[in-house]
Each structure stands twice: as structure tokens, then as C-alpha cells.
C-alpha atoms as a PDB file:
ATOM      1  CA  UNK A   1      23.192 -22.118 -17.620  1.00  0.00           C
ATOM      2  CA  UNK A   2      22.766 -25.563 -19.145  1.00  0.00           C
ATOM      3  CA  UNK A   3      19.589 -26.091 -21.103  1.00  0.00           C
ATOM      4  CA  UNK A   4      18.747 -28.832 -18.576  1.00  0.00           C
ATOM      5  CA  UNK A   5      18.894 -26.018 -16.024  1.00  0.00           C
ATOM      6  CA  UNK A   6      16.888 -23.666 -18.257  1.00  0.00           C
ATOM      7  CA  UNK A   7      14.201 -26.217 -18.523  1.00  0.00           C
ATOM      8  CA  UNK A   8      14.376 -27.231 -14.457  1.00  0.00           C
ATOM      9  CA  UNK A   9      14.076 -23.587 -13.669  1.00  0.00           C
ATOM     10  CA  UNK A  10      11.013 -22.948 -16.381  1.00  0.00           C
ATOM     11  CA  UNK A  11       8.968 -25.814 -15.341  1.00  0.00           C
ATOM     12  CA  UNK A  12       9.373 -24.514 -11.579  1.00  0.00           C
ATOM     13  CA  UNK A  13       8.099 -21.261 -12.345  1.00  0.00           C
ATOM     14  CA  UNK A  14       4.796 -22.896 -14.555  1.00  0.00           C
ATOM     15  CA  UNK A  15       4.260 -24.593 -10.955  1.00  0.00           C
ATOM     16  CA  UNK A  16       4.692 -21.994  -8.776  1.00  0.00           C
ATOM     17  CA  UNK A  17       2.374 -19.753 -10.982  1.00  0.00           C
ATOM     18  CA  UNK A  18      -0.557 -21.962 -11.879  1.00  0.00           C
ATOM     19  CA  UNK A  19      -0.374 -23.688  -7.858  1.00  0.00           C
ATOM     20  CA  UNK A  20       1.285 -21.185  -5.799  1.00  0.00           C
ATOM     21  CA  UNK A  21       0.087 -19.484  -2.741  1.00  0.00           C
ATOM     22  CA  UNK A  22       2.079 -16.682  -0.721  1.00  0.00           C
ATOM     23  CA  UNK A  23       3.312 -17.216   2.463  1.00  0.00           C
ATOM     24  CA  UNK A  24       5.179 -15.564   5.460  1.00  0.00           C
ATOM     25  CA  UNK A  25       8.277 -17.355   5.652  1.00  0.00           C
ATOM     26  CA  UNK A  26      11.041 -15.824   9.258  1.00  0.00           C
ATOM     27  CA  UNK A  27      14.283 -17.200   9.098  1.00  0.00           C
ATOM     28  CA  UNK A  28      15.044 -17.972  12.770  1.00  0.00           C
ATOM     29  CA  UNK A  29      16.551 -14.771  14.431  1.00  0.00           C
ATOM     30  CA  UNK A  30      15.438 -13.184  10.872  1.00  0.00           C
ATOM     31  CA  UNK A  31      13.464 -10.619   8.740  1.00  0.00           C
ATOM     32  CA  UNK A  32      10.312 -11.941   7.439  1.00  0.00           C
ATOM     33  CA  UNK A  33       9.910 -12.456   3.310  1.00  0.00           C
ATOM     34  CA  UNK A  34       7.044 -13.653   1.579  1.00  0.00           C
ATOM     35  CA  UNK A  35       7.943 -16.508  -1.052  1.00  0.00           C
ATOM     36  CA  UNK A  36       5.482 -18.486  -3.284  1.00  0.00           C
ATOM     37  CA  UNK A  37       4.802 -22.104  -2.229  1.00  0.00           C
ATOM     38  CA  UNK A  38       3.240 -24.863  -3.336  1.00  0.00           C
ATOM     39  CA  UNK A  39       1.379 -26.459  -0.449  1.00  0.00           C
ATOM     40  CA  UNK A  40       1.447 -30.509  -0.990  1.00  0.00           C
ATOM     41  CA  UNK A  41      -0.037 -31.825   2.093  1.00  0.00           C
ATOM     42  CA  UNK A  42      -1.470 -29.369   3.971  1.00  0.00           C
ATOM     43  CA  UNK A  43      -1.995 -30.016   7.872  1.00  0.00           C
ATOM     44  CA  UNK A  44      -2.873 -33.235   8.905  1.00  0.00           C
ATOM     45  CA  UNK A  45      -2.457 -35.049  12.008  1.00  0.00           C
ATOM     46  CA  UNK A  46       0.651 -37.223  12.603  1.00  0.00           C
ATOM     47  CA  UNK A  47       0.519 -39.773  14.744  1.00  0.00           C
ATOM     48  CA  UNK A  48       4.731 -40.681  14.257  1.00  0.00           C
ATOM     49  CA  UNK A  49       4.684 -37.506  15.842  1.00  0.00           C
ATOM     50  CA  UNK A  50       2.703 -35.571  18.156  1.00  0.00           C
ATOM     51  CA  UNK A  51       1.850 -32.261  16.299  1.00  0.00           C
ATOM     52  CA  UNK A  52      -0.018 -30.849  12.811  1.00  0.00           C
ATOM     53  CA  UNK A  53       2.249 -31.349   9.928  1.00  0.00           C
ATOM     54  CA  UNK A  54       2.041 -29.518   6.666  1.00  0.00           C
ATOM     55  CA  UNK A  55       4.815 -29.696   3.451  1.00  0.00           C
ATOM     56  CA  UNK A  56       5.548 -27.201   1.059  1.00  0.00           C
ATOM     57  CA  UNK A  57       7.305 -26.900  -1.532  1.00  0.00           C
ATOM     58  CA  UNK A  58       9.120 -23.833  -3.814  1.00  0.00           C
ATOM     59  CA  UNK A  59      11.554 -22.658  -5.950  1.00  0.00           C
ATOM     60  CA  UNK A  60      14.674 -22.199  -3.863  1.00  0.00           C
ATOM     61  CA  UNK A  61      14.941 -18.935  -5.801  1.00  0.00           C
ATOM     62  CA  UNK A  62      11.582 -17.856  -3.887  1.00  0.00           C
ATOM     63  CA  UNK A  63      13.564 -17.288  -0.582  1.00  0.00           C
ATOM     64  CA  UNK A  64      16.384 -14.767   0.378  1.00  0.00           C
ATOM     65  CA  UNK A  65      17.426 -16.992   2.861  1.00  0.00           C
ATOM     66  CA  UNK A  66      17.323 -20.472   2.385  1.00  0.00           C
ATOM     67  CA  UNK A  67      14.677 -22.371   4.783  1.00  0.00           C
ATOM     68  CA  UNK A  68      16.248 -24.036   7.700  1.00  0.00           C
ATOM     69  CA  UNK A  69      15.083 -25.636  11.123  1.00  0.00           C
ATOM     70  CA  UNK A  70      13.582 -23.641  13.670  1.00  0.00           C
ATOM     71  CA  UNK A  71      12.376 -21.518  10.774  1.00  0.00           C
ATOM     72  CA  UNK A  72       8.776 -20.089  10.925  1.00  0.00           C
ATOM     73  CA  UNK A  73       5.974 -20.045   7.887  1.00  0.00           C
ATOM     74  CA  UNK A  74       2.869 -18.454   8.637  1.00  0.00           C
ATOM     75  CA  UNK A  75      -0.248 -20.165   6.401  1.00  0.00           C
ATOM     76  CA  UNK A  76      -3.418 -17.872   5.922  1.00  0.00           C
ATOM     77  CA  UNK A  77      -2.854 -16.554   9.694  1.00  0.00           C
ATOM     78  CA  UNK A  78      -1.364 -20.626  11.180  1.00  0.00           C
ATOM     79  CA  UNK A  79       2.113 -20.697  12.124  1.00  0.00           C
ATOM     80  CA  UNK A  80       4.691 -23.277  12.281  1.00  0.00           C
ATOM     81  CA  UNK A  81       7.950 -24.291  12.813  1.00  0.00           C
ATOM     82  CA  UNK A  82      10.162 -26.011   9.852  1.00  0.00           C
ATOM     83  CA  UNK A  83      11.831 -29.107  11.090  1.00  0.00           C
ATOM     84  CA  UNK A  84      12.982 -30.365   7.917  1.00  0.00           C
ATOM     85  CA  UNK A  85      14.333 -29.276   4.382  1.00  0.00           C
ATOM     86  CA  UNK A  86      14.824 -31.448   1.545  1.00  0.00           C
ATOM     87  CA  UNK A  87      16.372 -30.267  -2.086  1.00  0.00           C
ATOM     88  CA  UNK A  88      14.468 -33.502  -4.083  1.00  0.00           C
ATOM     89  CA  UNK A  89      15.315 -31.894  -7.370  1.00  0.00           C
ATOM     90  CA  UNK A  90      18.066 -29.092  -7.954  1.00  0.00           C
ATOM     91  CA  UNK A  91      16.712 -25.757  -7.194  1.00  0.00           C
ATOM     92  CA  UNK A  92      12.992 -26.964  -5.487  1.00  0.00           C
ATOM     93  CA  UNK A  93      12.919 -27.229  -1.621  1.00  0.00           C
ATOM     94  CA  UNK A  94      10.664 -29.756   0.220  1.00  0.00           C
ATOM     95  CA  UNK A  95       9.762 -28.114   3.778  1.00  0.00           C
ATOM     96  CA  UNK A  96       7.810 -29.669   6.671  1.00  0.00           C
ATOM     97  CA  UNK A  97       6.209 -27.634   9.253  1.00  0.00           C
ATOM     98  CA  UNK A  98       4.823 -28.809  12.547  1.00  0.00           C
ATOM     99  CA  UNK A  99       2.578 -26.730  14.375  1.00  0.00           C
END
């Protein structure tokens, strides 16, 4: 692993620790896993699109199975449905959840 890497994957962790909150996260068709998140906008109303949308964001590292649309994540007892997954950065996944 490059230092670059090393670094990436050190400064994720500091994030996830200090800003983190655990989630329920069910791969479609799936077994449930609980990764660490950070949550960056919680729900809000859309008005592009019908719906509550909420963005989180982890370590890829954080999931056995990589998010993926039609995914659930289940916030302090909410659920909703990924419909998009971003990598903005190697090795951190941007999700977005409608409820």
C-alpha cells in the first residue's frame, strides 16, 4: 500500500470515529450488516424529486457488500432505499437514500 493510500485510509477512519453513527445497511435480496456512516445531509425534502432524501457517506471498507441501488439503510428506526452510489475519493462511498 502506497503511503498516499496509507494516509487516504487513516484520515477515513479519524472521520468515521469522531462523526460516525451505526446503521442497518440490507443489500437487496441480502443479509443485513451494520457499517459506520457519516450522515451529511440528513432527510430533507426534495422537490427535484418527490420523496425524503438523506446522504451518507463511509469507508467502503465499512460494508461486506458494497452499497448498490435498491439497497436498504435503516436510520435510528427510518428506512430507505439507496438510489445512488458515488466513490468521490478512492475507498469513501457517497450514498443517497430516498424514503
Amino acid at each position: 500500500m502506497s503511503l498516499f493510500s496509507v494516509s487516504v485510509a487513516a484520515a477515513n477512519q479519524t472521520v468515521l470515529d469522531v462523526h460516525g453513527e451505526i446503521v442497518t445497511y440490507t443489500p437487496s435480496g441480502g443479509v443485513a450488516e451494520s457499517p459506520t456512516v457519516v450522515i451529511v445531509d440528513p432527510a430533507t425534502v426534495d422537490d427535484a424529486s418527490p420523496g425524503v432524501v438523506a446522504v451518507i457517506e463511509s469507508a467502503s471498507s465499512e460494508f461486506d457488500v458494497r452499497p448498490a441501488k435498491g439497497g436498504a439503510v435503516t436510520i435510528e428506526s427510518t428506512d430507505y432505499t439507496i438510489f445512488d452510489v458515488k466513490e468521490p475519493r478512492p475507498g469513501w462511498l457517497r450514498v443517497a437514500l430516498k424514503k
